[in-house]
Protein backbone atom coordinates (compact mmCIF):
# COMPACT_ATOMS: atom_id res chain seq x y z
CA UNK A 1 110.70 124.63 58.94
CA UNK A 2 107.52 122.86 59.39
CA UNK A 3 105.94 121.37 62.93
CA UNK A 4 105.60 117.88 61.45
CA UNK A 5 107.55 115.57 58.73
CA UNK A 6 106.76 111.89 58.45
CA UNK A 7 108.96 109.57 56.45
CA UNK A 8 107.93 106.00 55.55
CA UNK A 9 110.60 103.51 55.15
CA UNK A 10 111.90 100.11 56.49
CA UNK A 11 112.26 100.26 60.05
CA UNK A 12 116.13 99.17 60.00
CA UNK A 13 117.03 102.49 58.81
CA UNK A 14 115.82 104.53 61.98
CA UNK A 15 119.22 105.06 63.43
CA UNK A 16 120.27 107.13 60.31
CA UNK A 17 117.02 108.83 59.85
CA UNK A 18 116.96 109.82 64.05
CA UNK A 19 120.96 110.83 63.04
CA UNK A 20 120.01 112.82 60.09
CA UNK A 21 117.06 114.79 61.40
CA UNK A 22 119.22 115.43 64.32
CA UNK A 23 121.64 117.39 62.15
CA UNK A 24 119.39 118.41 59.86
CA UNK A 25 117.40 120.34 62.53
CA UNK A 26 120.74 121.83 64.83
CA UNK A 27 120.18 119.08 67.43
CA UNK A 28 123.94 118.13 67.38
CA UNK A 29 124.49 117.47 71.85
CA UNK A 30 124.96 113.85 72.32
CA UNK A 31 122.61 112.67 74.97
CA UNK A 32 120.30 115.91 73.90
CA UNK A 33 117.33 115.81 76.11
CA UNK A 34 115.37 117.57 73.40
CA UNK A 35 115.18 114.47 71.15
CA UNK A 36 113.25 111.84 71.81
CA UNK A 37 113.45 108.52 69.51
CA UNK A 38 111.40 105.77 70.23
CA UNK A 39 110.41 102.60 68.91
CA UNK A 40 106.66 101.02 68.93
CA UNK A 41 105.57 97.39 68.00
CA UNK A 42 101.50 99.50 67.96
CA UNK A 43 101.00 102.90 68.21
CA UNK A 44 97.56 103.10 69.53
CA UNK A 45 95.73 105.54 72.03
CA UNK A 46 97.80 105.02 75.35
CA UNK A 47 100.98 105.65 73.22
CA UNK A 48 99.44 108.24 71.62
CA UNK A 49 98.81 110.26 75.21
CA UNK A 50 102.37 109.06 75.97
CA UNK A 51 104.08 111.02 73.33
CA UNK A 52 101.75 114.26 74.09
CA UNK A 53 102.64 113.80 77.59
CA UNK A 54 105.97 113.62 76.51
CA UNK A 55 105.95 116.51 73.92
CA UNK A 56 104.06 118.93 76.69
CA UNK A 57 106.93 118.94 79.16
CA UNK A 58 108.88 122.11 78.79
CA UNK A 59 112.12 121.74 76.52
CA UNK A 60 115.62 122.78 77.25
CA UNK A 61 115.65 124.75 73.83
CA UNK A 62 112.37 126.03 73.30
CA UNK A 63 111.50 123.20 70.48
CA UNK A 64 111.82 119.47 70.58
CA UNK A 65 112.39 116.55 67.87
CA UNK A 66 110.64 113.44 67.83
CA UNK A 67 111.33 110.30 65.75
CA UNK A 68 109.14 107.70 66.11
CA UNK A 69 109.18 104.11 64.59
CA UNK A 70 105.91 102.30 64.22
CA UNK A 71 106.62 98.40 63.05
């Protein structure tokens, strides 16, 4: 397993993608406070130290998935 995948795709099918990489990489709790999907309208530099501000908070499980949507 890799640290980083990106997929590029319409933005209407982030549910299944967040769904799929979910099971794809063992994250199957609902409510798992290791995943973190979010949704930006611009991804610029204050979201960008959001989501490392976000990543360096200690996980539950020792890893953590992100799925990000960036219109």
């Amino acid at each position: 397993m890799h640290h980083a995948y990106i997929y590029e795709g319409v933005r209407s099918l982030m549910p299944s993608l967040a769904k799929d990489s979910q099971e794809r990489f063992d994250f199957t709790k609902d409510h798992d406070p290791d995943v973190s999907v979010q949704s930006f309208e611009k991804f610029g530099i204050e979201e960008a130290r959001g989501l490392r501000e976000t990543a360096a908070l200690k996980s539950v499980s020792g890893r953590g998935l992100f799925v990000i949507a960036v219109a």
